[in-house]
N, C-alpha and C. Protein backbone atom coordinates (compact mmCIF):
# COMPACT_ATOMS: atom_id res chain seq x y z
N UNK A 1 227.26 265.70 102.73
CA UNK A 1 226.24 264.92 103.40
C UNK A 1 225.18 265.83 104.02
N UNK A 2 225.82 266.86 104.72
CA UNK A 2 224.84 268.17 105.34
C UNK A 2 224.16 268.31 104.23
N UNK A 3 224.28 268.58 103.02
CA UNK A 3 223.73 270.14 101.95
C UNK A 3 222.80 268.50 101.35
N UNK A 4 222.54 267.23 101.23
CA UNK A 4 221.71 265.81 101.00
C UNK A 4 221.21 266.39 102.10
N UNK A 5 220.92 266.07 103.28
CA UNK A 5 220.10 266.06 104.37
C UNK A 5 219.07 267.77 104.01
N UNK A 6 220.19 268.61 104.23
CA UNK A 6 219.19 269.67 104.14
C UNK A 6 217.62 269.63 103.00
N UNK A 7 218.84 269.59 101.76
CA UNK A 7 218.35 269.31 100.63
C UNK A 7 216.83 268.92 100.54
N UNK A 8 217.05 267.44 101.14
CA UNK A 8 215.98 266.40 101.53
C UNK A 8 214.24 267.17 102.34
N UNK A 9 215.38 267.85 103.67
CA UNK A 9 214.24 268.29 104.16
C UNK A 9 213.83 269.20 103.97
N UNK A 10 213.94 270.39 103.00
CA UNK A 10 213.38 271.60 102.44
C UNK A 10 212.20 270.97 101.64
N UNK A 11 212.77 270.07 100.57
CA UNK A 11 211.97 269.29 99.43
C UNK A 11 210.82 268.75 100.21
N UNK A 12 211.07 268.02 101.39
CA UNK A 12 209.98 267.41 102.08
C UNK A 12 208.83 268.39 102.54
N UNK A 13 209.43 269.49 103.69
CA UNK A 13 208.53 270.68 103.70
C UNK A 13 207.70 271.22 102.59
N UNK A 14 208.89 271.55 101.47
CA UNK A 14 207.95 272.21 100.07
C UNK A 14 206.64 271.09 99.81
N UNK A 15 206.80 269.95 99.79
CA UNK A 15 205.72 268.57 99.49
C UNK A 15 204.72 268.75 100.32
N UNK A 16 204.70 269.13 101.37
CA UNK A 16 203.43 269.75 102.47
C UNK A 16 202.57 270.46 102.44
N UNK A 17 203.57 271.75 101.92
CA UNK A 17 202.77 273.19 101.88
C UNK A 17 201.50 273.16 100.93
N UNK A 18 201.24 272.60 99.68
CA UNK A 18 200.36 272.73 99.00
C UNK A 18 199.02 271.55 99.94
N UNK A 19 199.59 270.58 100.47
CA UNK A 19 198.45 270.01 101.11
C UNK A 19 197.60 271.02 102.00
N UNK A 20 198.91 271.92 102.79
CA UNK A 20 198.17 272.38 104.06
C UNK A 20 197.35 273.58 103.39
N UNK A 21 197.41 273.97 102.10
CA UNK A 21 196.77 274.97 101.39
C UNK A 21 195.62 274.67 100.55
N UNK A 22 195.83 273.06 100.94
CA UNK A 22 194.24 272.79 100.14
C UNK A 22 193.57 272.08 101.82
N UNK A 23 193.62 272.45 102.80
CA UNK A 23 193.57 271.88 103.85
C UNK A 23 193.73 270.46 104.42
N UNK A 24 194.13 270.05 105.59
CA UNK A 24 194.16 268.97 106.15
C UNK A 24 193.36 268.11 106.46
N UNK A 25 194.07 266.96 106.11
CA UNK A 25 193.27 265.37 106.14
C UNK A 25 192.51 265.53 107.72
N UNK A 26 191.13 265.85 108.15
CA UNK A 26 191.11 266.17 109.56
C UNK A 26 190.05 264.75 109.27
N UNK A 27 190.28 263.48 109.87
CA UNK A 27 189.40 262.14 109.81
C UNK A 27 188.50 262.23 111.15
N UNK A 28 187.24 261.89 111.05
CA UNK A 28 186.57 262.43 112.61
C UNK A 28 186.80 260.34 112.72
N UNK A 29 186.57 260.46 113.76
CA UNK A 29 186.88 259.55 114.23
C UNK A 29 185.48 258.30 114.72
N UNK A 30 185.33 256.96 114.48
CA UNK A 30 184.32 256.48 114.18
C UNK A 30 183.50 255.99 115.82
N UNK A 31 182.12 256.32 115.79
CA UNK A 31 181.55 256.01 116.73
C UNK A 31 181.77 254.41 117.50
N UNK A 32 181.93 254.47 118.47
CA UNK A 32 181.66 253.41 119.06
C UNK A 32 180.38 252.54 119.47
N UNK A 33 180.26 251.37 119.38
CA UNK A 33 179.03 250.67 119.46
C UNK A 33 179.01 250.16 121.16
N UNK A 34 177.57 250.53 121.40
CA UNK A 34 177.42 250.11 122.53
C UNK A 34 176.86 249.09 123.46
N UNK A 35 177.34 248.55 124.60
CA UNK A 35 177.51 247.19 124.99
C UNK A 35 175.96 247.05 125.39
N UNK A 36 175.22 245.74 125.53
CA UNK A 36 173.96 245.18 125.81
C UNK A 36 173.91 244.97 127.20
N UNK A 37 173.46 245.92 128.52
CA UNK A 37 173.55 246.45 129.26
C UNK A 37 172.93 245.01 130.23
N UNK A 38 171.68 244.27 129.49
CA UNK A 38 170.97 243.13 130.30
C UNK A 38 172.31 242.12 129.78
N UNK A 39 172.80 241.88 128.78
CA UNK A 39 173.39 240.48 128.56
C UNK A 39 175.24 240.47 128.35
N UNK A 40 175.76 242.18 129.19
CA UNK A 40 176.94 242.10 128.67
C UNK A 40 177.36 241.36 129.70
N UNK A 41 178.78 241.49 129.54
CA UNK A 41 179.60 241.42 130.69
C UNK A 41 180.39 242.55 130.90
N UNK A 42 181.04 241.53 132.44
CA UNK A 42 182.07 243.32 132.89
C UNK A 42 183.06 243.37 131.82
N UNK A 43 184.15 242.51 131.15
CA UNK A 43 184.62 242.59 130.26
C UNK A 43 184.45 243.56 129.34
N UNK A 44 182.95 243.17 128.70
CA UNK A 44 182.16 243.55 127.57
C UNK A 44 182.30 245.56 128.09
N UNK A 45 181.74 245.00 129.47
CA UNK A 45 181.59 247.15 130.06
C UNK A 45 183.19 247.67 129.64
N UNK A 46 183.66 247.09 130.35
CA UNK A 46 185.50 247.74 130.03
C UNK A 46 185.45 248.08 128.96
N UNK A 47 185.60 247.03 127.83
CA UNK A 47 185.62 247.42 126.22
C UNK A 47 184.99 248.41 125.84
N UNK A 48 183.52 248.57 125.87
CA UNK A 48 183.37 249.82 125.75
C UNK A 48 183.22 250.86 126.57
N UNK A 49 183.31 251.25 127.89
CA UNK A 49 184.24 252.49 127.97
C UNK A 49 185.31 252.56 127.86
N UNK A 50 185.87 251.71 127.61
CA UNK A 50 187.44 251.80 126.73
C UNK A 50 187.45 252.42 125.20
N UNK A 51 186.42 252.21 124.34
CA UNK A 51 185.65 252.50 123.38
C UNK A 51 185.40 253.94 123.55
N UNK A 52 184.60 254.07 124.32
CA UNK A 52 183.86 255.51 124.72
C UNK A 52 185.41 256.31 124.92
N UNK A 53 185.94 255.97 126.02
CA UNK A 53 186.73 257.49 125.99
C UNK A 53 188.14 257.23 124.76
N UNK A 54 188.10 256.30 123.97
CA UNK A 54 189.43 257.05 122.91
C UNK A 54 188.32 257.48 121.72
N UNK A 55 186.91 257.33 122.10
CA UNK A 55 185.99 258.32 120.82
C UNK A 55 186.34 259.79 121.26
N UNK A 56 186.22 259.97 122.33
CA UNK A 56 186.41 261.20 123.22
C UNK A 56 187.67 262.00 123.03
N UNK A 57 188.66 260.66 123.37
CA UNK A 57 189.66 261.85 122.99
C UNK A 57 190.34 261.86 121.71
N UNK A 58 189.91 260.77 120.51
CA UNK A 58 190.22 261.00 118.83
C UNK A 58 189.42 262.04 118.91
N UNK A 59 187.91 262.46 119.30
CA UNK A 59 187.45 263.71 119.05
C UNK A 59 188.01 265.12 119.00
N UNK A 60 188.95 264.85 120.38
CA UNK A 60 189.18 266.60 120.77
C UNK A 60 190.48 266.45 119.96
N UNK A 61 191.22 265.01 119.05
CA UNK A 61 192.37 265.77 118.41
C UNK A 61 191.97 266.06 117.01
N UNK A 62 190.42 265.45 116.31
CA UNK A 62 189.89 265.51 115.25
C UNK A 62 188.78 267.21 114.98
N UNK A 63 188.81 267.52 116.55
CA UNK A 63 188.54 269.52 116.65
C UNK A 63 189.63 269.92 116.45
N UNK A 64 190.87 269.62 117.27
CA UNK A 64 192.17 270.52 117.06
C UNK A 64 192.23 270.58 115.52
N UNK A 65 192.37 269.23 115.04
CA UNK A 65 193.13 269.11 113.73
C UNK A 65 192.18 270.52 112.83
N UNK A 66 190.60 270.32 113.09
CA UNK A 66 189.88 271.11 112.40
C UNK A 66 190.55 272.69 112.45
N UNK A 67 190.58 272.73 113.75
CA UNK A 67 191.06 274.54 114.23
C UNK A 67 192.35 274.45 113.40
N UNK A 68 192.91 273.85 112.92
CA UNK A 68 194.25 273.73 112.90
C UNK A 68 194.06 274.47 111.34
N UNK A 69 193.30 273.33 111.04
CA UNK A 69 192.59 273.40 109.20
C UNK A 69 192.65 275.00 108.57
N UNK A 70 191.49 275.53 109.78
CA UNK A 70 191.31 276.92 109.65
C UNK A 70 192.61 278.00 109.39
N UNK A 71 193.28 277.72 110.54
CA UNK A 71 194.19 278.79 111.25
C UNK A 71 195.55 278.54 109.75
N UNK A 72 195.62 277.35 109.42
CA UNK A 72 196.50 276.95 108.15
C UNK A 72 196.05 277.60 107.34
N UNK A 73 194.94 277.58 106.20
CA UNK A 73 194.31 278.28 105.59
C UNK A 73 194.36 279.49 105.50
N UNK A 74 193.95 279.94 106.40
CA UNK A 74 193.90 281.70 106.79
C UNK A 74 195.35 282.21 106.74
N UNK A 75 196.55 281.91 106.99
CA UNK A 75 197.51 281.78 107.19
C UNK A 75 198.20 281.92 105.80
N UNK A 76 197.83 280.72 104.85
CA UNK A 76 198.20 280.96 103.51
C UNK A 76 197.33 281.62 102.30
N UNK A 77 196.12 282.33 102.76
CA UNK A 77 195.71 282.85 102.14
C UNK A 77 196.35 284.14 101.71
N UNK A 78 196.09 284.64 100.48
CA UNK A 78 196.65 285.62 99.77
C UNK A 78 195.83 287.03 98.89
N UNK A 79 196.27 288.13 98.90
CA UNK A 79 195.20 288.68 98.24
C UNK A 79 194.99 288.76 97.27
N UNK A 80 195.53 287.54 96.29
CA UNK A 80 194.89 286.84 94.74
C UNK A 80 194.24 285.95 95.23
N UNK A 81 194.01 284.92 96.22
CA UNK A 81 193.57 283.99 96.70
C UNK A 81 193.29 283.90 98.13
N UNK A 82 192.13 284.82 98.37
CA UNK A 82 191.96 284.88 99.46
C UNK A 82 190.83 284.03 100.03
N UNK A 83 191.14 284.22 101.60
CA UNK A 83 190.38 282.66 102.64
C UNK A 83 189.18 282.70 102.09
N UNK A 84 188.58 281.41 101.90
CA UNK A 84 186.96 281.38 101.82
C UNK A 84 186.04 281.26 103.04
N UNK A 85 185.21 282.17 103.59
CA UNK A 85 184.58 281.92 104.73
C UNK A 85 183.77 280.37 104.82
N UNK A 86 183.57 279.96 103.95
CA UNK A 86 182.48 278.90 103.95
C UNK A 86 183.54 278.03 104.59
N UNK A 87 184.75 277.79 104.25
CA UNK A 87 185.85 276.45 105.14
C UNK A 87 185.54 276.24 106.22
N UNK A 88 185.68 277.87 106.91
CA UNK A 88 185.40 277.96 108.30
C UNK A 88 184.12 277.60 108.70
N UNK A 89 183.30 277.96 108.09
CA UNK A 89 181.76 277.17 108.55
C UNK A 89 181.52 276.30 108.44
N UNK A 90 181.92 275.19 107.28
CA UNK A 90 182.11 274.09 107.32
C UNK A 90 182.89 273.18 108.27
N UNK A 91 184.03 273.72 108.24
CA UNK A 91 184.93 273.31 109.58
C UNK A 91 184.25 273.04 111.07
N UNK A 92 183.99 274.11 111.15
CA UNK A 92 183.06 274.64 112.40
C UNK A 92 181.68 273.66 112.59
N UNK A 93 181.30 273.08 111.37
CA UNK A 93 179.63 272.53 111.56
C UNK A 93 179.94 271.36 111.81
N UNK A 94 181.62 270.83 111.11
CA UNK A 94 182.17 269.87 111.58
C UNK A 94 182.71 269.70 113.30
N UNK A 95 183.03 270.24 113.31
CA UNK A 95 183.25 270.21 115.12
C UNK A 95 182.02 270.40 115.69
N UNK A 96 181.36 270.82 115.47
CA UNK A 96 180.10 271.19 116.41
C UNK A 96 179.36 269.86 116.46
N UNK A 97 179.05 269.04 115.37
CA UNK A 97 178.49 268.13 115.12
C UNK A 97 179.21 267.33 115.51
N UNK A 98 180.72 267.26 115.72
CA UNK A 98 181.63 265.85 116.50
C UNK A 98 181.15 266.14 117.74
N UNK A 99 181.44 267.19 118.52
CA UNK A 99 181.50 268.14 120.19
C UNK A 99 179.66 267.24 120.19
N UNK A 100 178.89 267.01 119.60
CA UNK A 100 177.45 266.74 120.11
C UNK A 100 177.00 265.20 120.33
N UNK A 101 178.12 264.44 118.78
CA UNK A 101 178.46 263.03 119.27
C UNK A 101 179.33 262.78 120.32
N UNK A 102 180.49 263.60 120.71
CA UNK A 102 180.92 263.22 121.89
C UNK A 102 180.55 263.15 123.13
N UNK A 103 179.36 264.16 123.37
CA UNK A 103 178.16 264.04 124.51
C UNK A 103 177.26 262.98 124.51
N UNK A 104 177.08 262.45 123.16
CA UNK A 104 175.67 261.98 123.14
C UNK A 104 176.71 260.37 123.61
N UNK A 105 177.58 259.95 123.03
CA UNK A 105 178.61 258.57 123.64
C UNK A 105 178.87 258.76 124.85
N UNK A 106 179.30 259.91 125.65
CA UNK A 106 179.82 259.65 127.03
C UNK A 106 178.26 259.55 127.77
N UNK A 107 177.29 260.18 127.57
CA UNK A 107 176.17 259.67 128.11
C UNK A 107 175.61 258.62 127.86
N UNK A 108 175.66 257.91 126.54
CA UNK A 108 175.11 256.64 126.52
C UNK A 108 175.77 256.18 127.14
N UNK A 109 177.39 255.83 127.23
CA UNK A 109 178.31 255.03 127.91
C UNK A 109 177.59 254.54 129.65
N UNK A 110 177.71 256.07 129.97
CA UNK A 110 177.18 256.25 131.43
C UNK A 110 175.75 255.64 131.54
N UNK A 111 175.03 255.70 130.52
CA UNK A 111 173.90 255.05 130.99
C UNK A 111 173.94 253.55 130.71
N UNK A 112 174.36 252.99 129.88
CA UNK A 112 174.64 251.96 129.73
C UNK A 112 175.28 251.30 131.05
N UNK A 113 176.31 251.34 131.54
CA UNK A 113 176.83 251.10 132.67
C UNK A 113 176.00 251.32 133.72
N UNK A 114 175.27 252.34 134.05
CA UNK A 114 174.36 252.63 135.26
C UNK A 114 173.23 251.42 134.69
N UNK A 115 172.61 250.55 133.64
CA UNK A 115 171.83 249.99 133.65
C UNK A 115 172.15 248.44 133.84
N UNK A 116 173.34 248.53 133.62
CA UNK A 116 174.30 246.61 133.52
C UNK A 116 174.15 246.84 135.23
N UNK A 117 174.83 247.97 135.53
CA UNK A 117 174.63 247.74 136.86
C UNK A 117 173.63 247.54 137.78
N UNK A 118 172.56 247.99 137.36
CA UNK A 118 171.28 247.72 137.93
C UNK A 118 170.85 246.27 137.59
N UNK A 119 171.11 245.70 136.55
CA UNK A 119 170.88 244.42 135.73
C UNK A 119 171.11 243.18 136.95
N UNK A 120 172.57 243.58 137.05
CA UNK A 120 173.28 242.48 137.46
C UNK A 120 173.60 243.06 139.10
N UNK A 121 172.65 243.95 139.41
CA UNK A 121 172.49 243.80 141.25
C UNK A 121 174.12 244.28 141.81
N UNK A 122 174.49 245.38 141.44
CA UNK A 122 175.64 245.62 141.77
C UNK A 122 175.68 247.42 141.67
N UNK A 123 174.25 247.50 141.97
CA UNK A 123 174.10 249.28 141.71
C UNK A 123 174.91 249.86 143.01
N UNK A 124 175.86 250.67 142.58
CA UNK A 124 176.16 251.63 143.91
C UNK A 124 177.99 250.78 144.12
N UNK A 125 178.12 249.90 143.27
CA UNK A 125 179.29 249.03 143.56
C UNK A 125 180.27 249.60 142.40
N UNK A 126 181.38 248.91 142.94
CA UNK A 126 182.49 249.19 141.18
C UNK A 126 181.86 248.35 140.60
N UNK A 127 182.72 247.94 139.58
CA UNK A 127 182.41 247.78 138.07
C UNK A 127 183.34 246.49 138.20
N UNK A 128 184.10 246.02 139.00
CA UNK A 128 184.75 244.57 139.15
C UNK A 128 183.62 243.70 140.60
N UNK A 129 183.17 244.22 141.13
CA UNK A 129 182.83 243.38 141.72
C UNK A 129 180.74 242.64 141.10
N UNK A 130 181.04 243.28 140.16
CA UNK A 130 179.72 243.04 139.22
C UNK A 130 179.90 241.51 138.69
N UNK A 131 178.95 240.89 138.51
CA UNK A 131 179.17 239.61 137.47
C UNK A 131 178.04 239.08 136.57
């Protein structure tokens, strides 16, 4: 039953290795749409900064995964088949370009909210006592 189990999970590992050598599925993660600041509601606000920060943090695991990409790569490269620099720049133009949508959402977020709030006469208040 041991030497089935082992068996199993060597075979499973071996089934990996060629993925992680053609690099990893790294999915960036999809923008969030943002709420209508004169006609939302507080509801509507929740949802999206609820929205806003899991863009934020699918982001920083859709950089890891990238770094990850790299450091895999480099890792199984060989000197018949050695790393291609362009991955890494590519990789890299990929994170850089997520890291600039993730600024550009947490500031809309914030402004969005700073303007519902002004909307609906509740500037300087939380975000429940708004209506």
């Amino acid at each position: 039953m041991l030497r089935k189990i082992t068996l199993a999970a060597l075979l499973a590992g071996a089934a990996t290795l060629p993925a992680l050598a053609q690099g990893a599925a790294c999915t960036a993660p999809a923008v969030p749409a943002m709420a209508d600041p004169a006609k939302g509601t507080v509801d509507q606000m929740r949802a999206m900064l609820t929205s806003a920060q899991g863009f934020i943090t699918a982001s920083d695991t859709y950089q890891t995964c990238l770094g990850q990409d790299i450091a895999n790569q480099k890792a199984a490269a060989t000197p018949d088949k050695p790393f291609d620099p362009a991955i890494e720049k590519a990789d890299m133009d990929k994170a850089s370009a997520n890291q600039a949508m993730k600024e550009k959402v947490g500031a809309d977020a914030t402004a969005v909210l700073n303007l519902f709030k002004k909307a609906h006469k509740c500037d300087g208040k939380p975000l429940a006592s708004c209506s």
